[in-house]
N, C-alpha and C. Protein backbone atom coordinates (compact mmCIF):
# COMPACT_ATOMS: atom_id res chain seq x y z
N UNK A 1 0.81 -1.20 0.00
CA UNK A 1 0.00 0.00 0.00
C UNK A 1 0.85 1.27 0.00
N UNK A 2 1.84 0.95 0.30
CA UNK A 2 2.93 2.28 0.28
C UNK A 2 3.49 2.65 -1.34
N UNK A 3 3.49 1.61 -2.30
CA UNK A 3 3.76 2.29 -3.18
C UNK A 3 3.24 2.94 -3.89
N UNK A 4 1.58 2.68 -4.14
CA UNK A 4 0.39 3.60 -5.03
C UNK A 4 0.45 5.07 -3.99
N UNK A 5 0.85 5.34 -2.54
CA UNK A 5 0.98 6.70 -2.46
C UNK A 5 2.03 7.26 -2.76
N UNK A 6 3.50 6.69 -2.71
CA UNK A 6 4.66 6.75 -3.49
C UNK A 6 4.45 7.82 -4.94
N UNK A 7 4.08 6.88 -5.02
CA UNK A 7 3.75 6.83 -6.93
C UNK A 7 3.08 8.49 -6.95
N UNK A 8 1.97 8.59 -6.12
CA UNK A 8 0.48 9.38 -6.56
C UNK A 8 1.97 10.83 -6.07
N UNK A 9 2.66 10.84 -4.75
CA UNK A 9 3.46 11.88 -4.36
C UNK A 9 4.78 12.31 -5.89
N UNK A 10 4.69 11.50 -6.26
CA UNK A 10 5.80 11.27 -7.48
C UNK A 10 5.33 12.23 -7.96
N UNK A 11 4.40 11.77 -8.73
CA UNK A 11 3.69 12.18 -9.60
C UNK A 11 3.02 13.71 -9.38
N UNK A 12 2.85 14.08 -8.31
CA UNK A 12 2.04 15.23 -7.94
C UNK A 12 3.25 15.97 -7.66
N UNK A 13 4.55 15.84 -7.70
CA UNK A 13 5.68 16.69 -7.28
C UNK A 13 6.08 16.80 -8.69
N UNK A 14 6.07 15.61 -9.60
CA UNK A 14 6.31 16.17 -11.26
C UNK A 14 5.67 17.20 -11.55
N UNK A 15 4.59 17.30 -11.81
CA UNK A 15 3.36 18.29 -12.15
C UNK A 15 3.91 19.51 -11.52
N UNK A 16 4.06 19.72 -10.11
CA UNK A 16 4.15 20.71 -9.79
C UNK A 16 5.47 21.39 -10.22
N UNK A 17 6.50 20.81 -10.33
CA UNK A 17 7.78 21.11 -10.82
C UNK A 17 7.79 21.35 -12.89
N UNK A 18 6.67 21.01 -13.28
CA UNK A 18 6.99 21.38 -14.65
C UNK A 18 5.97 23.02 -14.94
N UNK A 19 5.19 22.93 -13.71
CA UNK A 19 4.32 24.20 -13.39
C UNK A 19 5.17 25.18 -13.66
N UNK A 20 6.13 25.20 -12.38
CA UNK A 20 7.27 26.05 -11.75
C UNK A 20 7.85 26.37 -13.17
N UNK A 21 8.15 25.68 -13.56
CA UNK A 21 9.26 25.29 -14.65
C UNK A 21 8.92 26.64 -15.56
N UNK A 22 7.56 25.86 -16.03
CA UNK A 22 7.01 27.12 -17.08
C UNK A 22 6.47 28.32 -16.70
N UNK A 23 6.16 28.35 -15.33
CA UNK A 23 5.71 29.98 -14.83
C UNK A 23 7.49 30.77 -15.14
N UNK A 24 8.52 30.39 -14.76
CA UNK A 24 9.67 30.81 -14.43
C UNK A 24 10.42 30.89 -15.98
N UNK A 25 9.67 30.52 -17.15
CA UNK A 25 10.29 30.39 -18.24
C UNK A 25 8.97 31.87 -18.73
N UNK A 26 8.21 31.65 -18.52
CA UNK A 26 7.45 33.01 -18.87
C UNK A 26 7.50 34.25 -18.14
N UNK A 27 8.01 34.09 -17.37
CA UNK A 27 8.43 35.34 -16.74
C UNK A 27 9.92 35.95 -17.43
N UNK A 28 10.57 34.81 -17.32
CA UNK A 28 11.75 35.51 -18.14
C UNK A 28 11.80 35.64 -19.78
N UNK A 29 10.71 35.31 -20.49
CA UNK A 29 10.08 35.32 -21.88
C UNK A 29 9.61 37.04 -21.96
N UNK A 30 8.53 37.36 -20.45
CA UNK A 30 8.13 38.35 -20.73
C UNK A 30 9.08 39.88 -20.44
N UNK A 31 10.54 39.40 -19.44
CA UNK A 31 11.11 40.69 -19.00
C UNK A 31 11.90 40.91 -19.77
N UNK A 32 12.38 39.79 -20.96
CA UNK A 32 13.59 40.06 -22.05
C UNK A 32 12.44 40.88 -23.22
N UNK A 33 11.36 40.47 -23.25
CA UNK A 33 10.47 41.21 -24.10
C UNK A 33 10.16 42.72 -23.44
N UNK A 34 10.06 43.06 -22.18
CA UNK A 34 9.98 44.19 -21.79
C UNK A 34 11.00 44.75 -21.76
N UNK A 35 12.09 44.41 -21.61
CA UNK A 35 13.65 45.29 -21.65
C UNK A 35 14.00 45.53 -23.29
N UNK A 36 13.46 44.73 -24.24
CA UNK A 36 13.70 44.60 -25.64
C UNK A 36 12.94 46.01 -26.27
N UNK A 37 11.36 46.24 -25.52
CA UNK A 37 11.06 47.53 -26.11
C UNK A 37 11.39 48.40 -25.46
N UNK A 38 11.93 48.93 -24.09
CA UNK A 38 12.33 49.78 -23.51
C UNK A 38 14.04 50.28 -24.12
N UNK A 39 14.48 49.24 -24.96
CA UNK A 39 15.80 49.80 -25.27
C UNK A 39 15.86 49.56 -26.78
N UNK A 40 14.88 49.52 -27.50
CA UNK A 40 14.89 49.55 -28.80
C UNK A 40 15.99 50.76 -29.58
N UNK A 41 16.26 50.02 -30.23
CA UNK A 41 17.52 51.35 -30.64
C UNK A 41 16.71 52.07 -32.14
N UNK A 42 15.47 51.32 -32.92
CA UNK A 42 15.10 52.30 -33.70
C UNK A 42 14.14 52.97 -33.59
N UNK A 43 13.93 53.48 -32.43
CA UNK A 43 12.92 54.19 -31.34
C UNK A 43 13.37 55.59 -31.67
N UNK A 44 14.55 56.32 -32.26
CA UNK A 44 15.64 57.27 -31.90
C UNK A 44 16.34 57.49 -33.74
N UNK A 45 16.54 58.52 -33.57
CA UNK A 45 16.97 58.71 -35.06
C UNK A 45 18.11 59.63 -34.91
N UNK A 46 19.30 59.83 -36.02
CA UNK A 46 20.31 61.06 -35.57
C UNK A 46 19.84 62.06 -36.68
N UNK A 47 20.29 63.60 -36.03
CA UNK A 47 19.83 65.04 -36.55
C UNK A 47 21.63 64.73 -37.58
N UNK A 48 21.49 64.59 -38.95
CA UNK A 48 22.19 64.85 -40.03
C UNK A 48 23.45 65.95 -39.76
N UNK A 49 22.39 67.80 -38.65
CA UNK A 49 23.44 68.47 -38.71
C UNK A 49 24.46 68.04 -37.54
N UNK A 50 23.83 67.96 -36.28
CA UNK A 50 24.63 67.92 -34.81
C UNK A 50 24.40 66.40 -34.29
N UNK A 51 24.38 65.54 -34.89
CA UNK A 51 24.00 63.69 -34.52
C UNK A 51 23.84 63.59 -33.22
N UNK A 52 22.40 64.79 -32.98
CA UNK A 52 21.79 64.31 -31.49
C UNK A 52 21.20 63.25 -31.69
N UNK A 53 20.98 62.74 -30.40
CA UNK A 53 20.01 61.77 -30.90
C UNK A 53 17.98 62.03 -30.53
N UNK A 54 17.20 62.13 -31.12
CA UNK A 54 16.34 62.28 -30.67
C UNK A 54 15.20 61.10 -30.76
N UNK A 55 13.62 61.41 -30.70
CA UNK A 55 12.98 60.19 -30.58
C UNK A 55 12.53 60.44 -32.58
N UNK A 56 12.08 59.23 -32.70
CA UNK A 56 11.52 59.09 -34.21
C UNK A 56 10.92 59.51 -34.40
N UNK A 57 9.58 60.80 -33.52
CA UNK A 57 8.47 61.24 -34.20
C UNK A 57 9.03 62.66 -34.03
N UNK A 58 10.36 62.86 -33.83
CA UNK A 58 10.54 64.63 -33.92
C UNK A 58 10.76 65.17 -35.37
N UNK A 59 10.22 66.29 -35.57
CA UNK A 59 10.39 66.88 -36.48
C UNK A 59 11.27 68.11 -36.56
N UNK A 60 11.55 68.48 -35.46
CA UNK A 60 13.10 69.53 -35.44
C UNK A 60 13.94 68.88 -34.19
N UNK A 61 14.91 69.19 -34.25
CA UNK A 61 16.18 68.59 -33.95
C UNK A 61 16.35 69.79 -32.40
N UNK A 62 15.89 69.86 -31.38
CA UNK A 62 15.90 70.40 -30.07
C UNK A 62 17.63 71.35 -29.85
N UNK A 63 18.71 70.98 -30.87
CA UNK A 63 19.72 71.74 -30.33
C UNK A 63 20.31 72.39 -31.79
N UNK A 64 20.24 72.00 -32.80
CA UNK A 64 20.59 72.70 -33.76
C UNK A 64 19.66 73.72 -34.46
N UNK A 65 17.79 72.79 -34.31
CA UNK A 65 16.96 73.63 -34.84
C UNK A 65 16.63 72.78 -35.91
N UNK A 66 17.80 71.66 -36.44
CA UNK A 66 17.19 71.19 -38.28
C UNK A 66 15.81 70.77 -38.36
N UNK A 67 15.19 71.13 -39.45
CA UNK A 67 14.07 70.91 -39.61
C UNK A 67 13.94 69.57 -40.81
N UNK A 68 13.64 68.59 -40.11
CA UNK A 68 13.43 66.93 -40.51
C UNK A 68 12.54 67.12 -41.79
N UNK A 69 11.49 67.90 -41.99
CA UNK A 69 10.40 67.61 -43.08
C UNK A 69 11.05 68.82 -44.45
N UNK A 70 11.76 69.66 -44.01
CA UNK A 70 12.37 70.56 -45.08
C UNK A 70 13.48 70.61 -45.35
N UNK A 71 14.50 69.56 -44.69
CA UNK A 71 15.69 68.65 -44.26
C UNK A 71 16.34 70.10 -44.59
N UNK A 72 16.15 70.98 -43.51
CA UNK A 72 17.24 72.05 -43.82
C UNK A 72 16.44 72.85 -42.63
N UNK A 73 18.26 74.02 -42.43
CA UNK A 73 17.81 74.37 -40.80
C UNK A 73 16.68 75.26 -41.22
N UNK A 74 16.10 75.77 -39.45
CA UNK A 74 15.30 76.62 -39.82
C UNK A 74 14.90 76.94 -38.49
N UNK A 75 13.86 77.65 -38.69
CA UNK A 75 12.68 78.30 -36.96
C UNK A 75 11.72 77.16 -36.76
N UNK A 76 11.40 77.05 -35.50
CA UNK A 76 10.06 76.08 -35.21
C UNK A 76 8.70 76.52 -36.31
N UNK A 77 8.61 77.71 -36.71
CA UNK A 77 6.95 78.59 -36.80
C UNK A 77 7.07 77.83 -37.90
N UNK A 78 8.32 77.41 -38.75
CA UNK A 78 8.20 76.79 -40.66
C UNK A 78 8.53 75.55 -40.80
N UNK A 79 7.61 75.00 -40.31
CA UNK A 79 8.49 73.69 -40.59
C UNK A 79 8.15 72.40 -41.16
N UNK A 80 7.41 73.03 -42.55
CA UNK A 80 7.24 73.26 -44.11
C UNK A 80 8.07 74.00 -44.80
N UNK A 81 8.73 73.59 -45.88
CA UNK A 81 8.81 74.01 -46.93
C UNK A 81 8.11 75.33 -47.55
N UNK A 82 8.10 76.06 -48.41
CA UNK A 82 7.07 77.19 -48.74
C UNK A 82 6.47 76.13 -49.60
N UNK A 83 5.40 76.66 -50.21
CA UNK A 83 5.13 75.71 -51.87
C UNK A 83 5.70 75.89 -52.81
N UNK A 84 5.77 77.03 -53.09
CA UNK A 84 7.12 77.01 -54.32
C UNK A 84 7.98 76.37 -54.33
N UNK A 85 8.45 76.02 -52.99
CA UNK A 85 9.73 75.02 -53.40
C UNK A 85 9.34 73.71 -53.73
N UNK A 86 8.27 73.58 -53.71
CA UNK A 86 7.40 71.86 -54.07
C UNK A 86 7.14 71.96 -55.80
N UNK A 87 6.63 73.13 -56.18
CA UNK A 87 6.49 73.29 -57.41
C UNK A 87 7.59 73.31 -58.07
N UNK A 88 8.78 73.86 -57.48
CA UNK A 88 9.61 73.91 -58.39
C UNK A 88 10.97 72.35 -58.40
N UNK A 89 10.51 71.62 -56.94
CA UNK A 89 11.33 70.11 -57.27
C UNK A 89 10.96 69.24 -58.26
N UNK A 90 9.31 69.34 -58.97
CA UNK A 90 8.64 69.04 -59.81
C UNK A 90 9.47 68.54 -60.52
């Protein structure tokens, strides 16, 4: 009679150990995935004139001023092109 509880303890300590196993494999699945977008390196782009680095959705460059959409320096108020200069890259 001692070995069918043997067995049943075996068995119920496997289970619990392949539990463990995979809680502890998803946890470290999910913090290499959370450290992976927190340090994404193409999150960040360099300014052409002064290779700051800034984030990907800037459109002027915080220390030189370059202006990303008219790829040339400029003031915050323009930062467009005029139209003429669209008409005339034509």
């Amino acid at each position: 009679m001692i070995a069918p509880s043997i067995f049943y303890l075996v068995a119920a300590f496997s289970i619990v150990s392949v539990l463990t196993a995979m809680t502890a494999a998803i946890a470290v699945i999910r913090r290499r995935l959370r450290n992976r977008r927190q340090t994404n390196p193409l999150a960040v782009k360099k300014c052409p004139n002064c290779a700051e680095q800034l984030a990907i959705s800037a459109l002027m460059c915080d220390e030189c001023n370059y202006n990303f959409l008219s790829q040339s320096m400029g003031s915050r108020s323009k930062l467009l092109p005029p139209p003429e200069a669209w008409q005339t890259a034509s």
